[in-house]
Protein backbone atom coordinates (compact mmCIF):
# COMPACT_ATOMS: atom_id res chain seq x y z
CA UNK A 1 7.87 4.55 -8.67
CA UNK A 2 7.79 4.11 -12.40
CA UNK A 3 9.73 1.11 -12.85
CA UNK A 4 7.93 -0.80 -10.25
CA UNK A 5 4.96 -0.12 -11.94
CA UNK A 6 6.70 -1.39 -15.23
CA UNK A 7 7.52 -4.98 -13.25
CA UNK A 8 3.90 -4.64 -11.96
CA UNK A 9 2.64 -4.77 -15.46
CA UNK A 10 4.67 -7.24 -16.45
CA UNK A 11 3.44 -9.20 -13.65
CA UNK A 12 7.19 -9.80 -12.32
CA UNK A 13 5.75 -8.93 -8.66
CA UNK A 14 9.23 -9.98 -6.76
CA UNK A 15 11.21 -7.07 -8.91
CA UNK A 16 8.26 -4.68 -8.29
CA UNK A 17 7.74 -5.36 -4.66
CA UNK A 18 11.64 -4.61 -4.76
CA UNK A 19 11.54 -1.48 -6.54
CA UNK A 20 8.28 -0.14 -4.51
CA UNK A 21 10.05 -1.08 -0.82
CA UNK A 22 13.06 0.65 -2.41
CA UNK A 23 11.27 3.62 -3.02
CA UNK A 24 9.83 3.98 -0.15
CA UNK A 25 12.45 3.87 2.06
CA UNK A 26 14.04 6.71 -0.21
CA UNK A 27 10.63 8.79 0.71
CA UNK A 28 11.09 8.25 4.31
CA UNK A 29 14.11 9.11 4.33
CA UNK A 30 13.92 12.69 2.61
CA UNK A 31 9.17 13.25 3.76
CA UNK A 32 7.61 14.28 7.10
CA UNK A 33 5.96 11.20 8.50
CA UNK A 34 2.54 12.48 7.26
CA UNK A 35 3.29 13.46 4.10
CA UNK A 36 0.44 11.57 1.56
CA UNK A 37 3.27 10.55 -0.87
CA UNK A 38 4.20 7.75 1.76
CA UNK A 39 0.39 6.96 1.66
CA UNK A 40 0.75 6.33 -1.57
CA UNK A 41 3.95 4.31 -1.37
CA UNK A 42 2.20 1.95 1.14
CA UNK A 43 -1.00 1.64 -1.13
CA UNK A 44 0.82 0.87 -3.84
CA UNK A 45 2.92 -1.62 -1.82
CA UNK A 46 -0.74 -3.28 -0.48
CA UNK A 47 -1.83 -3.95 -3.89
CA UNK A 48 1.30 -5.93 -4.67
CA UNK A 49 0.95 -7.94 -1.50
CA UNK A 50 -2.11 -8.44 -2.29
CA UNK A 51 -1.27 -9.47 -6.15
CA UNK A 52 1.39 -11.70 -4.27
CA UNK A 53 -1.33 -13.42 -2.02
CA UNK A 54 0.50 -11.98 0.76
CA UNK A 55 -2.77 -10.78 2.32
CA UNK A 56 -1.36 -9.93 6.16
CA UNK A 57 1.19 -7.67 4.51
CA UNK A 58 -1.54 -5.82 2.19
CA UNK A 59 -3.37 -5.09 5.01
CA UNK A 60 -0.68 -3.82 7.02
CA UNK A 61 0.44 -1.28 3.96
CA UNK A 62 -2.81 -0.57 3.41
CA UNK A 63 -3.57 0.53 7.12
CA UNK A 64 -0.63 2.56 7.66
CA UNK A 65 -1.59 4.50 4.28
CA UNK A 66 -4.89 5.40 5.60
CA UNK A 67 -3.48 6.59 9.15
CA UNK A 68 -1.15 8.76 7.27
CA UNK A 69 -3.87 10.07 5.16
CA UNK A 70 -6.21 10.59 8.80
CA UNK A 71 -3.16 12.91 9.37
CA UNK A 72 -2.27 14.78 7.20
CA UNK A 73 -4.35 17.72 6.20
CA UNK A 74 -7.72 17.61 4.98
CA UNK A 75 -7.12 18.91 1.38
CA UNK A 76 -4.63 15.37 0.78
CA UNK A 77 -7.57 13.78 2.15
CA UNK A 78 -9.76 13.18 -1.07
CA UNK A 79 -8.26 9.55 -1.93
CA UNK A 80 -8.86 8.59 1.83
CA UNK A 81 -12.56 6.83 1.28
CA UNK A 82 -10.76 5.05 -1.78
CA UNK A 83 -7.97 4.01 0.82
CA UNK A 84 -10.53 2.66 3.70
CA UNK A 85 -12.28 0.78 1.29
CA UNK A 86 -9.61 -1.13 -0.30
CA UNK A 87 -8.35 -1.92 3.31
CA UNK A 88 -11.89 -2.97 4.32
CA UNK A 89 -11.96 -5.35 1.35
CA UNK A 90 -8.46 -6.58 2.35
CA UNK A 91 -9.35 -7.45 5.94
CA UNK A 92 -12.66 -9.29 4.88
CA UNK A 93 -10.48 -11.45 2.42
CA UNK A 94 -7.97 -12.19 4.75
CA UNK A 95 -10.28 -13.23 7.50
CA UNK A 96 -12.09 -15.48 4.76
CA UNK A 97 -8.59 -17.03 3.81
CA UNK A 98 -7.37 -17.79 7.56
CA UNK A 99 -10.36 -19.28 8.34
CA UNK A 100 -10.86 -21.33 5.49
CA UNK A 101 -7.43 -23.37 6.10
């Protein structure tokens, strides 16, 4: 989604967040349920969270990219060490945050 990715960059994450659900819905709408594009939709939807401090819902985009990756076939796998990674990162950070209020 180009245009979210414009907001992003402009740091407007409200109107990218919008643009990214948007755009994913769209995908879901017209992909299988393991096709990597949605992956990619929900990855790019965790690192807004994130950028949003809106850790619970980064980490709940970013797991249900890398079970989509897990299964889809293996040659859409390659970004799927990147994807586990980022979500282990995001699950450390949020389990530092709610335990430091």
């Amino acid at each position: 989604n180009q245009i979210g990715r414009v907001y992003y960059q402009m740091r407007n994450f409200s109107a990218a967040l919008s643009h990214e659900r948007k755009s994913l819905q769209i995908e879901e709408e017209i992909r299988p349920s393991n096709d990597p594009k949605l992956a990619t939709n929900h990855f790019n939807l965790a690192l807004l969270y994130e950028s949003d401090d809106r850790l619970q819902s980064a980490v709940d985009h970013a797991s249900k990219a890398v079970n989509i990756l897990r299964d889809c076939c293996p040659a859409d796998q390659r970004k799927l060490p990147k994807y586990e990674k980022y979500l282990d990162e995001l699950c450390q950070k949020n389990f530092s945050s709610k335990h430091r209020k």
